[in-house]
C-alpha atoms as a PDB file:
ATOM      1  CA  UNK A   1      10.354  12.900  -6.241  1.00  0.00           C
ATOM      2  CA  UNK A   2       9.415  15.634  -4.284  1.00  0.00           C
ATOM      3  CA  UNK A   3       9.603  15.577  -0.389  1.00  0.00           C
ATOM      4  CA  UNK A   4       8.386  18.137   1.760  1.00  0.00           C
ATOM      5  CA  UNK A   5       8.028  17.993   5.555  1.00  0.00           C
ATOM      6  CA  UNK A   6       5.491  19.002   7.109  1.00  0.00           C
ATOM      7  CA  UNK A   7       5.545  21.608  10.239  1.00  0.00           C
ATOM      8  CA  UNK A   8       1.587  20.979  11.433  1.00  0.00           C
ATOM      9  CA  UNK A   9      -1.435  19.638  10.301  1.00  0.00           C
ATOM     10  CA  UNK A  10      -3.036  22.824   8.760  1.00  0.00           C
ATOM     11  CA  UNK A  11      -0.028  22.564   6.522  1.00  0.00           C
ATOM     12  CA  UNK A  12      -0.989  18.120   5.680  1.00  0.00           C
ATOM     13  CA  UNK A  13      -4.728  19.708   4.923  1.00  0.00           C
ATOM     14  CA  UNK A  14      -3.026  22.465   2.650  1.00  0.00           C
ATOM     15  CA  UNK A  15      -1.293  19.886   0.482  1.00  0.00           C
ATOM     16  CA  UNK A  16      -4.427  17.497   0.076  1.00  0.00           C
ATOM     17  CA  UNK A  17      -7.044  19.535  -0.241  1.00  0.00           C
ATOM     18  CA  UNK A  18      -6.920  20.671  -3.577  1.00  0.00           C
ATOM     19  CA  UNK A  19      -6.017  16.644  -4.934  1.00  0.00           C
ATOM     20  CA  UNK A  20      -9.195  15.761  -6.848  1.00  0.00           C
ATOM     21  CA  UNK A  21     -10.639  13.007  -5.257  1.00  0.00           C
ATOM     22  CA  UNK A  22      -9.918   9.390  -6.924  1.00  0.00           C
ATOM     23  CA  UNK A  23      -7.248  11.217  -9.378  1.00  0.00           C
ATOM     24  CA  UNK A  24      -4.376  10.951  -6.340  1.00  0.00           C
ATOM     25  CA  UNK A  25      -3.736   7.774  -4.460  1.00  0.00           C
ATOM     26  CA  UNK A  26      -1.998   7.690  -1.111  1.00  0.00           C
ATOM     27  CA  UNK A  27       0.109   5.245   0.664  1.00  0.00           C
ATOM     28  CA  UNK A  28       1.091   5.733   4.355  1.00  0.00           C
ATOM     29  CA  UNK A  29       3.900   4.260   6.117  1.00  0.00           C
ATOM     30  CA  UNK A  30       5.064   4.678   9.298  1.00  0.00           C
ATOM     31  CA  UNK A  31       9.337   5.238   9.185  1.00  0.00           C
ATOM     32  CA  UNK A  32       9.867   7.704   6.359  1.00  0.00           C
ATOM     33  CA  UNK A  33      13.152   5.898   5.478  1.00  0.00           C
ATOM     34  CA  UNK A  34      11.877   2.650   4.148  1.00  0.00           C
ATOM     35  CA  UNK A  35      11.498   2.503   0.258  1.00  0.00           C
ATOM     36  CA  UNK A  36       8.227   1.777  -1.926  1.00  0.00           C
ATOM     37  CA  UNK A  37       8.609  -1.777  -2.362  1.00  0.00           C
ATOM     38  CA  UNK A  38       6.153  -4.956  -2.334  1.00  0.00           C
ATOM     39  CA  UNK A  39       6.185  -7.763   0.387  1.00  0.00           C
ATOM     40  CA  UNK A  40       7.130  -9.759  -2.037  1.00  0.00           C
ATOM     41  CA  UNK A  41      10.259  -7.879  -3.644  1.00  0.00           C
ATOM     42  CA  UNK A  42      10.955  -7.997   0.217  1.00  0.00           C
ATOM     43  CA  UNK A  43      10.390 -11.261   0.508  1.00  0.00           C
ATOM     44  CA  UNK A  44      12.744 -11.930  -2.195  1.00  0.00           C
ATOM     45  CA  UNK A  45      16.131  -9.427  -1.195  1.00  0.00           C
ATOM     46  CA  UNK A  46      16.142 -11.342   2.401  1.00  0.00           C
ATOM     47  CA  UNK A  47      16.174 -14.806   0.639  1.00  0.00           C
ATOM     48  CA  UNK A  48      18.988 -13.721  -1.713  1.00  0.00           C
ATOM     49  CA  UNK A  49      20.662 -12.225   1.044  1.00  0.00           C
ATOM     50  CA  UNK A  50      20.515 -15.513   3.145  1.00  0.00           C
ATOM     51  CA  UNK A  51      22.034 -17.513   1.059  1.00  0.00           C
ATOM     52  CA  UNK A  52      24.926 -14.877   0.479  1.00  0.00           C
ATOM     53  CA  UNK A  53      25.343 -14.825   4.131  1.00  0.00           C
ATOM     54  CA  UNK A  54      25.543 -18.566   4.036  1.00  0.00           C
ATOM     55  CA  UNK A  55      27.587 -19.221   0.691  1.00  0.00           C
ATOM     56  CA  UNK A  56      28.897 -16.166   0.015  1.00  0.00           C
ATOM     57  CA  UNK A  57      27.482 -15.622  -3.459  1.00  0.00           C
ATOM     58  CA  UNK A  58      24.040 -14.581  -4.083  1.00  0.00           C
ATOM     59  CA  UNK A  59      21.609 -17.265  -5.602  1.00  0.00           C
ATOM     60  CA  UNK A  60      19.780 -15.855  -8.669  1.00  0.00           C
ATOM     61  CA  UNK A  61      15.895 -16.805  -8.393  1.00  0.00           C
ATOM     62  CA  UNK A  62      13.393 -17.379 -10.757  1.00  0.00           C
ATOM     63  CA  UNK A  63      10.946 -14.976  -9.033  1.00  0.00           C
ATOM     64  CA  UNK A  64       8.423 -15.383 -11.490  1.00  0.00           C
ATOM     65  CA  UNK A  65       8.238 -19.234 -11.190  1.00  0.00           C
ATOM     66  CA  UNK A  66       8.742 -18.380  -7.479  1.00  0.00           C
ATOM     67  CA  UNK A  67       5.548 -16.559  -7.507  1.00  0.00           C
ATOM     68  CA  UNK A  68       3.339 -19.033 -10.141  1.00  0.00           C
ATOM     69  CA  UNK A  69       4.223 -21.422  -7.349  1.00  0.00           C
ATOM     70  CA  UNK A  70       2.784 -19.208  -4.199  1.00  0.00           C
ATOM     71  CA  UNK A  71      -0.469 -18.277  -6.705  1.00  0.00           C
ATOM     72  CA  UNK A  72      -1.142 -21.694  -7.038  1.00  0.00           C
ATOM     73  CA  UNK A  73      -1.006 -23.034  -3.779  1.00  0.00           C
ATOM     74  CA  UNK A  74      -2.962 -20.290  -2.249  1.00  0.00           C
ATOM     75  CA  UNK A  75      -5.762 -20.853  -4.813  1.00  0.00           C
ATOM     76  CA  UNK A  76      -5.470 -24.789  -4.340  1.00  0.00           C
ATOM     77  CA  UNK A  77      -5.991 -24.599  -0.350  1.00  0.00           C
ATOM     78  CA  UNK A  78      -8.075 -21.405   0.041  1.00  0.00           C
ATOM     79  CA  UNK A  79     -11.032 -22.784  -0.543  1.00  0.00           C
ATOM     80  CA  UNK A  80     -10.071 -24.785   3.095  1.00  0.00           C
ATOM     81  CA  UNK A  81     -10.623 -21.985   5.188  1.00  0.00           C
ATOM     82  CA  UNK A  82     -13.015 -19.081   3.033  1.00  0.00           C
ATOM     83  CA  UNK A  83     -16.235 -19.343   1.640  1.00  0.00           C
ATOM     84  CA  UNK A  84     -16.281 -17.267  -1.045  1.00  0.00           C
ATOM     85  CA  UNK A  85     -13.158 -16.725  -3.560  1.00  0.00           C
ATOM     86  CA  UNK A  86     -13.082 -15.521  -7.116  1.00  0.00           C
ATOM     87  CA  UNK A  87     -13.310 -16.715 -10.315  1.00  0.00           C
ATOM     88  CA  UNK A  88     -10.724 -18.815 -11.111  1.00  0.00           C
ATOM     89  CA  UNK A  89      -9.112 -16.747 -14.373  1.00  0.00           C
ATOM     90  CA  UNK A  90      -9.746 -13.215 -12.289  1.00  0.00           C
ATOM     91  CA  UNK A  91      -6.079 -13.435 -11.248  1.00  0.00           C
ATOM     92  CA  UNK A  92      -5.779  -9.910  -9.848  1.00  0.00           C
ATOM     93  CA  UNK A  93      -9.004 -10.160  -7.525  1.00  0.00           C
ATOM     94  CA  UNK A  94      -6.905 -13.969  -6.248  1.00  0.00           C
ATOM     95  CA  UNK A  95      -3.614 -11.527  -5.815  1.00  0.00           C
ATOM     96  CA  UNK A  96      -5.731  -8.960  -3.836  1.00  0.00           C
ATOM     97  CA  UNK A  97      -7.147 -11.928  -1.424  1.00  0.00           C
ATOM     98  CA  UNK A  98      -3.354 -13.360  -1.063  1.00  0.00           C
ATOM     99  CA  UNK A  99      -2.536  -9.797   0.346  1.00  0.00           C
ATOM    100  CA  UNK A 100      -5.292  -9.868   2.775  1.00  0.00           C
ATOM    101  CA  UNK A 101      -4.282 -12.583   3.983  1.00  0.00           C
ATOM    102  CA  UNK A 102      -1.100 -12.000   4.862  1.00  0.00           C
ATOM    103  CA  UNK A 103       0.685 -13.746   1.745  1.00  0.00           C
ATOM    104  CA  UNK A 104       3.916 -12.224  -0.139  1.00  0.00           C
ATOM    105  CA  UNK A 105       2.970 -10.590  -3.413  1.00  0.00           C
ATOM    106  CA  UNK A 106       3.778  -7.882  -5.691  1.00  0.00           C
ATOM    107  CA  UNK A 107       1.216  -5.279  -4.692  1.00  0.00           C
ATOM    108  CA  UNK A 108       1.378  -2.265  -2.752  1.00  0.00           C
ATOM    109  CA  UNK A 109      -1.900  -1.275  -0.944  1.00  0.00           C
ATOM    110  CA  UNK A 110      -2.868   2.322  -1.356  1.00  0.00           C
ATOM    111  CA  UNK A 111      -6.160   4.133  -0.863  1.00  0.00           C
ATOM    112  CA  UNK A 112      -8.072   6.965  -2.025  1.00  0.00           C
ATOM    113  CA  UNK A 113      -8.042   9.048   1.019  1.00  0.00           C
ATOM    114  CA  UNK A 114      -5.037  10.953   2.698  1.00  0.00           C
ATOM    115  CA  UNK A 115      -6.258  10.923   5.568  1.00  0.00           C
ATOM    116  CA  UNK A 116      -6.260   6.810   5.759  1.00  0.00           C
ATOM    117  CA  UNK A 117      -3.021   6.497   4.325  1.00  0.00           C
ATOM    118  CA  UNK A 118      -2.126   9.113   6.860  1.00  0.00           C
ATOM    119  CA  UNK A 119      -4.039   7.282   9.487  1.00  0.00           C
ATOM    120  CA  UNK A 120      -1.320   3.773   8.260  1.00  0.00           C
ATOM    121  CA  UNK A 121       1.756   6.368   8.532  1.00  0.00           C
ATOM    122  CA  UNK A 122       0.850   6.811  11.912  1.00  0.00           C
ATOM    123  CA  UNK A 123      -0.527   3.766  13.110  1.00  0.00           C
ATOM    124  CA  UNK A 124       2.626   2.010  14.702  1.00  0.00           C
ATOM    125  CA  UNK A 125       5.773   3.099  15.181  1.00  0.00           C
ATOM    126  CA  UNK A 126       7.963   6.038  16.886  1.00  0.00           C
ATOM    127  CA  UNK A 127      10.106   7.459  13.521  1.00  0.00           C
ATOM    128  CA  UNK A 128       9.397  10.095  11.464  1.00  0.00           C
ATOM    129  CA  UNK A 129       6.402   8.986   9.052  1.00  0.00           C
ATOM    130  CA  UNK A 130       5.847   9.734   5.501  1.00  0.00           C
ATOM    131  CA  UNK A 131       2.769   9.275   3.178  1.00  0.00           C
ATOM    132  CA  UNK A 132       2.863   8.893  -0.919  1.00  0.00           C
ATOM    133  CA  UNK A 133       1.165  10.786  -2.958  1.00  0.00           C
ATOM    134  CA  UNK A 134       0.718  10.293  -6.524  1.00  0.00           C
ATOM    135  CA  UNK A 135      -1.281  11.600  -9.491  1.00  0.00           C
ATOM    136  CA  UNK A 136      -2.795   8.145 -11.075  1.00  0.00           C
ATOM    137  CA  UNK A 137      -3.901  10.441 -14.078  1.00  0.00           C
ATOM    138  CA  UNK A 138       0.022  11.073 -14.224  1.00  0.00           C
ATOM    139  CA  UNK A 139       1.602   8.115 -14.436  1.00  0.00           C
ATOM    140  CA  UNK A 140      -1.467   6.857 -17.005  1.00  0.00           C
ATOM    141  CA  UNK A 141      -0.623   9.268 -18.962  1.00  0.00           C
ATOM    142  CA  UNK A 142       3.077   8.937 -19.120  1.00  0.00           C
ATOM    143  CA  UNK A 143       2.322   5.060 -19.861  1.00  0.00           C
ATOM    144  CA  UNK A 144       0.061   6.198 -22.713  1.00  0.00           C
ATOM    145  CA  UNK A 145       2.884   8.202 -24.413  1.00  0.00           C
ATOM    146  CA  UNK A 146       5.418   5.042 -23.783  1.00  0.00           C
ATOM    147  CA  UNK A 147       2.767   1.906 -24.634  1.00  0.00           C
ATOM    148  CA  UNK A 148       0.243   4.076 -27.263  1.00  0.00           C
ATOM    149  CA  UNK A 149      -2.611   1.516 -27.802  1.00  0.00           C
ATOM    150  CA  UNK A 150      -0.601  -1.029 -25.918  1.00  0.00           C
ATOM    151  CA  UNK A 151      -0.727  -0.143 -22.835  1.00  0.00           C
ATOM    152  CA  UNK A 152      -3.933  -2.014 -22.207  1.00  0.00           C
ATOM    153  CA  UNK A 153      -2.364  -5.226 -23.772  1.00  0.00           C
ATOM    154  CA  UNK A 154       0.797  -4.495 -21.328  1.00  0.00           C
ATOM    155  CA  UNK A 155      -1.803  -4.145 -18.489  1.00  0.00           C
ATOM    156  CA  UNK A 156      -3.100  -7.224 -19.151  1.00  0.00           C
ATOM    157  CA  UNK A 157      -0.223  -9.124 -19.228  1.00  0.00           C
ATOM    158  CA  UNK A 158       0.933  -7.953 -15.391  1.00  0.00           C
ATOM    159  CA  UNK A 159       1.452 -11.734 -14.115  1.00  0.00           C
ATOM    160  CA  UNK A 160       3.953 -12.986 -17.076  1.00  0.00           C
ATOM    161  CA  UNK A 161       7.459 -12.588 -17.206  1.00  0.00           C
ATOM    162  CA  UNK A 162       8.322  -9.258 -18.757  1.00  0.00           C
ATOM    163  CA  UNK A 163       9.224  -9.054 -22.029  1.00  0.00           C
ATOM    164  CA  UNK A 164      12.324  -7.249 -23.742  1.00  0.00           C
ATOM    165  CA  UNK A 165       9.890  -4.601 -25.684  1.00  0.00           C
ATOM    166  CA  UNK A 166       7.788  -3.331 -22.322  1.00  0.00           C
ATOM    167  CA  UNK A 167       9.188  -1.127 -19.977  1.00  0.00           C
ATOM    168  CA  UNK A 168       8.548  -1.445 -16.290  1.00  0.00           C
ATOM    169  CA  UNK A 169       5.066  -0.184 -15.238  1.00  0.00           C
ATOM    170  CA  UNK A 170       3.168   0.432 -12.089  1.00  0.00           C
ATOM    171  CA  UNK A 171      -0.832  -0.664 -13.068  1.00  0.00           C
ATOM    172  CA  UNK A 172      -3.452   0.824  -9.984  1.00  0.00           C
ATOM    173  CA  UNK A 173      -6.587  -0.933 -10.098  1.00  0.00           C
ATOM    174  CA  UNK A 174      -9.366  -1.802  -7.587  1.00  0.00           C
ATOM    175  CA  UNK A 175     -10.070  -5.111  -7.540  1.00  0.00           C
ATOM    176  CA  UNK A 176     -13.816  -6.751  -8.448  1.00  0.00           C
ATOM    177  CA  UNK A 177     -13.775  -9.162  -5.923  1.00  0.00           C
ATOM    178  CA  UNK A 178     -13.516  -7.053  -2.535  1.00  0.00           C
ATOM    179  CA  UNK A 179     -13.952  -6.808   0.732  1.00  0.00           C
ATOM    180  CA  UNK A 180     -15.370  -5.443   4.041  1.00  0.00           C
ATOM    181  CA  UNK A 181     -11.773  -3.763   4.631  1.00  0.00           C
ATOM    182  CA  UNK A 182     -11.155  -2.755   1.837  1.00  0.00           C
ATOM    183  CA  UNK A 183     -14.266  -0.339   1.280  1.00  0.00           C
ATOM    184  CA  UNK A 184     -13.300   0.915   4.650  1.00  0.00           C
ATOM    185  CA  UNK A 185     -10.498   1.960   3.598  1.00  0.00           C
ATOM    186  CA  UNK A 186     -11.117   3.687   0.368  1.00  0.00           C
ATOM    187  CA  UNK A 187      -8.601   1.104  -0.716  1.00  0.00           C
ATOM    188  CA  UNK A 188      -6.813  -0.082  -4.211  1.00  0.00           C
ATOM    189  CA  UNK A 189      -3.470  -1.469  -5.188  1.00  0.00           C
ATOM    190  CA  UNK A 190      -0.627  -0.574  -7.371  1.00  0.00           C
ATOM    191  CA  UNK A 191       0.970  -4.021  -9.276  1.00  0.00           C
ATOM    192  CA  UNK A 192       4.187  -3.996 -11.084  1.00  0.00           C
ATOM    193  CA  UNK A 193       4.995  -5.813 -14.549  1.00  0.00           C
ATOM    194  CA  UNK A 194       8.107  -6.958 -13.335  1.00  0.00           C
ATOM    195  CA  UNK A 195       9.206  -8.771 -10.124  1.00  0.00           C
ATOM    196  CA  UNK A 196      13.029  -7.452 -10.389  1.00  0.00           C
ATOM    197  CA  UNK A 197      12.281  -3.712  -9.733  1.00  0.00           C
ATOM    198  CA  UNK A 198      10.506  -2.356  -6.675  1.00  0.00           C
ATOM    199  CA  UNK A 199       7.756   0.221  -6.908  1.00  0.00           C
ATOM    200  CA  UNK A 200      10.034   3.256  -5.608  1.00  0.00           C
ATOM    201  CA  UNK A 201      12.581   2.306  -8.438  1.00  0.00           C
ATOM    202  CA  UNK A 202       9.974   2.034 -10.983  1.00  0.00           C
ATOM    203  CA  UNK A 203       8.322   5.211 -10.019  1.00  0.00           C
ATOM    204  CA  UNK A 204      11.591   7.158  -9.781  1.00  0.00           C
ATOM    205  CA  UNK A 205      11.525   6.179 -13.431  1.00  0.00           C
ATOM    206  CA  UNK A 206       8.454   7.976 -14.736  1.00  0.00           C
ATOM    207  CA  UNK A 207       9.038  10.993 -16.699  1.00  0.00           C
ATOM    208  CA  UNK A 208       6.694  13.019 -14.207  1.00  0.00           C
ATOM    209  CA  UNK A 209       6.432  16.417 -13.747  1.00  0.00           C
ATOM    210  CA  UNK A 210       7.503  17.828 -10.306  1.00  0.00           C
ATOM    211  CA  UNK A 211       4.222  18.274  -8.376  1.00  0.00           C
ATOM    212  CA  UNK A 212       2.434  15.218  -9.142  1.00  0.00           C
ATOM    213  CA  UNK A 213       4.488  12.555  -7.260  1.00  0.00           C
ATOM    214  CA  UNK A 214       4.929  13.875  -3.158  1.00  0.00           C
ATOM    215  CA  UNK A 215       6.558  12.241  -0.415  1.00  0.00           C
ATOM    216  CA  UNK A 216       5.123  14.306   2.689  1.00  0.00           C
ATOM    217  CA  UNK A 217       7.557  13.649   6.263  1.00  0.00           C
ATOM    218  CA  UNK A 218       5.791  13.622   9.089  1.00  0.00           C
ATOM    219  CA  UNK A 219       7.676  14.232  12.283  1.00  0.00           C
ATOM    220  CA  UNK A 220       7.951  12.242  14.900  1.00  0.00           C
ATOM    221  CA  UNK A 221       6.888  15.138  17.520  1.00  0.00           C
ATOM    222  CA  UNK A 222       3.847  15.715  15.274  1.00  0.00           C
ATOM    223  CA  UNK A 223       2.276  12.139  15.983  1.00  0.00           C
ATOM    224  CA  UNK A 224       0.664  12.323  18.652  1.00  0.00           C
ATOM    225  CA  UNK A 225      -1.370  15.131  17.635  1.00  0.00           C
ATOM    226  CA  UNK A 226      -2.109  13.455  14.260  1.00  0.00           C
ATOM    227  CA  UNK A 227      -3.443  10.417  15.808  1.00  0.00           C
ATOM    228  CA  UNK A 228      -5.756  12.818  17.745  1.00  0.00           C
ATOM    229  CA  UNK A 229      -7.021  14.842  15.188  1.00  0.00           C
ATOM    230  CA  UNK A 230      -7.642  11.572  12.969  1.00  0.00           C
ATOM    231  CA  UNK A 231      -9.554  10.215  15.787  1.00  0.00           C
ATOM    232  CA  UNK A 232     -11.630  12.898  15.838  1.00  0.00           C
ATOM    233  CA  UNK A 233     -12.342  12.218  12.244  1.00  0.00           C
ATOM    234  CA  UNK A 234     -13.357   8.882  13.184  1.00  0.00           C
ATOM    235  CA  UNK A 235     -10.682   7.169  11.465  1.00  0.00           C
ATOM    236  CA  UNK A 236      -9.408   4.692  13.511  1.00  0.00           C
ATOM    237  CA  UNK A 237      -8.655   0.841  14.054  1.00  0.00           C
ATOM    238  CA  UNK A 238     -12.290   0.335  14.815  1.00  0.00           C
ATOM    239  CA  UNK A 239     -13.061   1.507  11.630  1.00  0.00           C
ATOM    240  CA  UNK A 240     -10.101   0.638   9.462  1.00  0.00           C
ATOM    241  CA  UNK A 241     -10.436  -2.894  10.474  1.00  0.00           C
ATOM    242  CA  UNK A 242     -13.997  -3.462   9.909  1.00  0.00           C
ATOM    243  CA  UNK A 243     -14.812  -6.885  12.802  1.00  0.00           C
ATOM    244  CA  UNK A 244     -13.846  -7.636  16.178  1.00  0.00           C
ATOM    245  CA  UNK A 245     -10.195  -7.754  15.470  1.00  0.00           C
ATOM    246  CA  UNK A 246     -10.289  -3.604  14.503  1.00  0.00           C
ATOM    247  CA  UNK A 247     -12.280  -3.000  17.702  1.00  0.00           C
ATOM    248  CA  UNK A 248      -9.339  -4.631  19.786  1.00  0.00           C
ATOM    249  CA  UNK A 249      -6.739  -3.079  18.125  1.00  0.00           C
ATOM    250  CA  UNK A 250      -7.970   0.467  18.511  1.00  0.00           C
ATOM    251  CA  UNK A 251      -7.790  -0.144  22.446  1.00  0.00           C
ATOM    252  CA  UNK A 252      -3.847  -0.514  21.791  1.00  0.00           C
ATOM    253  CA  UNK A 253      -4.359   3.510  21.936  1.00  0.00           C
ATOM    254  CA  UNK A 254      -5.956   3.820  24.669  1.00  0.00           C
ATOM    255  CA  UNK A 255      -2.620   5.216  26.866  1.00  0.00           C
ATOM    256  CA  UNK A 256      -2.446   7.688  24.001  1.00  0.00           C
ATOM    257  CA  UNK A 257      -5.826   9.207  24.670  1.00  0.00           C
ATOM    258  CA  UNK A 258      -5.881   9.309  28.109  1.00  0.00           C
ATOM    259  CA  UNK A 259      -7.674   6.886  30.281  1.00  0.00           C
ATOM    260  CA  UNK A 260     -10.513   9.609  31.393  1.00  0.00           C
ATOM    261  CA  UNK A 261     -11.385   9.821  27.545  1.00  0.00           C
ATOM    262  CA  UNK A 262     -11.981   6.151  26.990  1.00  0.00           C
ATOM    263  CA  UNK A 263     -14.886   5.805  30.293  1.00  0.00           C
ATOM    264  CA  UNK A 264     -18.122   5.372  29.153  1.00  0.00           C
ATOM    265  CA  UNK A 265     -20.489   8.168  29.580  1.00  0.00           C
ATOM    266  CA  UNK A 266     -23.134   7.904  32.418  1.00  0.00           C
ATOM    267  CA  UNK A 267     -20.770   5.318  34.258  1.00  0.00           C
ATOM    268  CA  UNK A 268     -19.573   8.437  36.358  1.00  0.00           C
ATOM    269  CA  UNK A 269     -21.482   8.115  38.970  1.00  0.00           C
END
């Protein structure tokens, strides 16, 4: 894919402002050097990798069986601690609220805006940053030449194994059963039909014209600045993380800003 760095912010607005909105999707995170890949492929590598450490060979999983397993006990105990939850067949919308939560799965959270994604990419950490962007209409239409009138079909089967006549797929979608954050965040996710190739992989793997798949680098030296001009914007963990919880972990900038910029005014005197 393409990379380009970026040298200041007029040059971040530059790239994004002419990316129709809801056509590109975003995805910020915050050391340029890790790959596109789910919590769950993740979660996956370091178990294989334990038992290799321990044995010496490396166990094969059934990751699919691995994740029927997880599905099924979140939507057998959720019900213990939240008051509303899908409908039991919307499988996607029970995948979304596992990620919420916290819980390993195979989808990658991205959002409609670049400026929350870039708001992610700079939200923790002291490495260069990068954020994602990619033409949905794109990769749609490159699944449309593979799939034809299948892709739909393909789409719909996202959660079983993959089978030896589909290729591997990345399916965006927005959920029907959402949530406080995720309207705040202009948010969707990206699934993948397979649980033995990350996203990064799969993406490399699109026949995609240059241009429509972006990896911007942020630098290091240019964070600061970033999280001030996003502030400005009123993008921020206050309003990211919709709650009590996002008001207390905006104050974990507070150092940033300056002390004199975080006193109420009128408590001067």
């Amino acid at each position: 894919m393409d990379t380009k760095t970026i040298r200041n912010w007029s040059e971040f607005d530059e790239f994004v402002r002419c990316k129709h909105f809801r056509k590109w999707i975003y995805r910020g995170q915050s050391d340029s050097s890790w790959p596109l890949e789910s919590s769950l492929h993740r979660a996956f590598e370091e178990a294989q990798l334990i038992h290799k450490l321990k044995n010496g060979n490396e166990k094969r999983l059934s990751r699919f069986e691995h994740e029927k397993v997880m599905i099924d006990r979140f939507k057998c105990n959720a019900h213990l601690y939240l008051d509303h939850l899908p409908q039991f067949e919307d499988h996607l919308s029970w995948l979304s609220l596992m990620q919420h939560h916290g819980a390993p799965t195979r989808l990658l959270d991205f959002s409609f805006s670049p400026y929350v994604a870039l708001y992610f990419a700079l939200e923790f950490g002291e490495e260069d940053a990068s954020v994602y962007c990619i033409s949905h209409d794109a990769i749609r239409n490159d699944d449309d030449e593979y799939f034809g009138k299948n892709r739909l079909k393909v789409y719909s089967r996202i959660l079983e194994p993959i089978s030896s006549k589909d290729d591997p797929c990345l399916f965006a979608f927005e959920p029907t059963f959402s949530n406080q954050r995720l309207l705040s965040q202009q948010g969707l996710f990206v699934a993948t039909n397979t649980l033995d190739l990350s996203h990064g992989k799969i993406l490399n793997d699109y026949n995609i014209h240059n241009g429509y798949v972006l990896k911007i680098i942020i630098p290091a030296s240019q964070r600061l600045e970033g999280l001030r001009q996003l502030n400005k914007m009123n993008i921020n963990s206050a309003n990211i993380y919709p709650g009590l919880d996002g008001f207390c972990k905006s104050m974990r900038r507070q150092p940033i800003f300056g002390l004199e910029r975080q006193k109420r005014i009128g408590n001067e005197l």
